[in-house]
Each structure stands twice: as C-alpha cells, then as structure tokens.
C-alpha atoms as a PDB file:
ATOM      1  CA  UNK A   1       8.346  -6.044   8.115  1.00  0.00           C
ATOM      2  CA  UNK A   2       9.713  -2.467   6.934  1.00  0.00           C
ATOM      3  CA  UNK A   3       6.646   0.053   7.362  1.00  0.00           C
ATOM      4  CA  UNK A   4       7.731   2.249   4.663  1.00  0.00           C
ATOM      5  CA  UNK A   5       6.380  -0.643   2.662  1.00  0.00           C
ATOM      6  CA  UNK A   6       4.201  -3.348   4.234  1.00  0.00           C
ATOM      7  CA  UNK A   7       0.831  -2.362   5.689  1.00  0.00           C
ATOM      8  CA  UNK A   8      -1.753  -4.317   7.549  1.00  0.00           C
ATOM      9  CA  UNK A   9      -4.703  -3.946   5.479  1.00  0.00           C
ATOM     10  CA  UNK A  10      -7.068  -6.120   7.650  1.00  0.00           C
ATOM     11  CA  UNK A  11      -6.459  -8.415  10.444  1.00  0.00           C
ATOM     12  CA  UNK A  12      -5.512 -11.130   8.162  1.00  0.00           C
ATOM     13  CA  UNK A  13      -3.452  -9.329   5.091  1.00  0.00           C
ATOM     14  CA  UNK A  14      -0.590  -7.352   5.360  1.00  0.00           C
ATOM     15  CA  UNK A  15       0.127  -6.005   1.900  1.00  0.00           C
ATOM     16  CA  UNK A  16       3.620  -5.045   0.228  1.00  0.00           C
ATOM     17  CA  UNK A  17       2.823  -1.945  -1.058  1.00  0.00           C
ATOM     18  CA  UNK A  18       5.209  -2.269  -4.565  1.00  0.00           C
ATOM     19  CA  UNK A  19       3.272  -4.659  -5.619  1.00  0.00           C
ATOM     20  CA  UNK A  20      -0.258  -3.304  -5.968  1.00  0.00           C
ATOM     21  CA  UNK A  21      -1.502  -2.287  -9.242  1.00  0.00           C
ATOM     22  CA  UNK A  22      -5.118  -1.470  -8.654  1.00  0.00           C
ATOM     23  CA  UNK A  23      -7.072   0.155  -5.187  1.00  0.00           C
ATOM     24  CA  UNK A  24     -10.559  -0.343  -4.533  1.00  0.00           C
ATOM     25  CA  UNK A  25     -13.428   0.412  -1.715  1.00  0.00           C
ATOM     26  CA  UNK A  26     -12.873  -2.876  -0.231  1.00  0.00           C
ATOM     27  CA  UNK A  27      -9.649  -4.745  -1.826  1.00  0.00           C
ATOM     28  CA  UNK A  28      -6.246  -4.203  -3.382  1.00  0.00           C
ATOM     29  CA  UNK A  29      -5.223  -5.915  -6.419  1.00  0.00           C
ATOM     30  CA  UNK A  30      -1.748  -7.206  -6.906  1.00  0.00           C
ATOM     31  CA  UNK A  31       0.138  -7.327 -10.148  1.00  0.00           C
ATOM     32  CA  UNK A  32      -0.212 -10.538 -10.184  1.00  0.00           C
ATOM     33  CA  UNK A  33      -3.986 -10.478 -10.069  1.00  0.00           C
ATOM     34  CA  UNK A  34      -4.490 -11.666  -6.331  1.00  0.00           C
ATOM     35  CA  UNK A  35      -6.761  -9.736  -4.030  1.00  0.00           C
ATOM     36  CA  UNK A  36      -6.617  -8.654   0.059  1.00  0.00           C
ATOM     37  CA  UNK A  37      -9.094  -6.950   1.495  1.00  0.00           C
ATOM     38  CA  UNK A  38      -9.064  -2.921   3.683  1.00  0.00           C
ATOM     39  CA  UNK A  39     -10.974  -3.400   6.445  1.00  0.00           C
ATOM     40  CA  UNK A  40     -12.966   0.151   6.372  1.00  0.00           C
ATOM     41  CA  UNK A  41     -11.010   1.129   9.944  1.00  0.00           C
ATOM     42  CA  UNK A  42      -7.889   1.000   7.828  1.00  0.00           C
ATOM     43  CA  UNK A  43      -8.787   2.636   4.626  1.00  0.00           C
ATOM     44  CA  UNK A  44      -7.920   6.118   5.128  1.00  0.00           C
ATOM     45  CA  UNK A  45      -4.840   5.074   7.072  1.00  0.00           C
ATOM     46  CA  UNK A  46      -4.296   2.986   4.273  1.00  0.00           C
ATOM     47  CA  UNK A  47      -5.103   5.391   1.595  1.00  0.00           C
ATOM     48  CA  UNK A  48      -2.506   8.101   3.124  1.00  0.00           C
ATOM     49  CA  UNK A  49       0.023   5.566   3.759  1.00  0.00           C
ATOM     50  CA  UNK A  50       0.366   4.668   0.261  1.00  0.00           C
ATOM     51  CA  UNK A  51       0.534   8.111  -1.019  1.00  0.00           C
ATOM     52  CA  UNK A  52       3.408   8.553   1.167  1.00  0.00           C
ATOM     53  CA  UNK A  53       5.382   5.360  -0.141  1.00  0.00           C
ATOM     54  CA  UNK A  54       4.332   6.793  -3.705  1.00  0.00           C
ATOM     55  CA  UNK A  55       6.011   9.953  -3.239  1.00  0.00           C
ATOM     56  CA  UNK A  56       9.076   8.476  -1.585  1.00  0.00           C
ATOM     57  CA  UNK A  57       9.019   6.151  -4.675  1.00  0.00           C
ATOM     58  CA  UNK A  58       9.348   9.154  -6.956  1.00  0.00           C
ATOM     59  CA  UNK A  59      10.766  11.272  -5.201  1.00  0.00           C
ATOM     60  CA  UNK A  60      13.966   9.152  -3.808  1.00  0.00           C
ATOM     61  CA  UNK A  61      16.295   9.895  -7.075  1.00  0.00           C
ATOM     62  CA  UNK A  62      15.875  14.131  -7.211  1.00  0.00           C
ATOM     63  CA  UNK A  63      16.716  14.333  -3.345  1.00  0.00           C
ATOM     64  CA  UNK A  64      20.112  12.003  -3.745  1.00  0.00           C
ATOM     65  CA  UNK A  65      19.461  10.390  -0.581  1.00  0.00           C
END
C-alpha cells in the first residue's frame, strides 16, 4: 500500500487516509461512518502523517507537479 496514503493505525487497521472525516483520541471515523482505532504509540506519528497528506492534498494543484 502507497504510504503517502495508507497508515497503520494499530496492529490490526491500516487506514486510507482520503477517506477519514473525523479524528479522535482513540479512533478515526470514516465517511462512511465506520471506526479503527490509533493505538497511542502511533498517534503522533499518525497525527503528523496526516497533516502531511493534507498539505500534499492542497497543495498538489499550485506546485503543477
């Protein structure tokens, strides 16, 4: 799985990251209104991996790449 967009969240989810439309202490919620849970040795991993996917999200168009 690409890891500019999947990330193991806990031993037993690996999350795609374009579908999650809600971040908790504990879980992710998808769009669709399914939950995984962050294992507390991934959360700041997590937490810094999704801001980078954000900002490639957004910021993919202005830098013509």
């Amino acid at each position: 799985l690409p890891k500019n967009t999947f990330f193991r969240t806990h031993r037993s989810f690996a999350v795609n990251m374009h579908y999650i439309s809600e971040i908790s202490d504990n879980c992710v919620t998808f769009v669709n209104g399914e939950k995984a849970l962050i294992s507390r040795s991934h959360f700041d991993e997590f937490i810094d991996a999704y801001k980078k996917f954000i900002d490639n999200l957004y910021l993919m168009p202005f830098l013509n790449v």
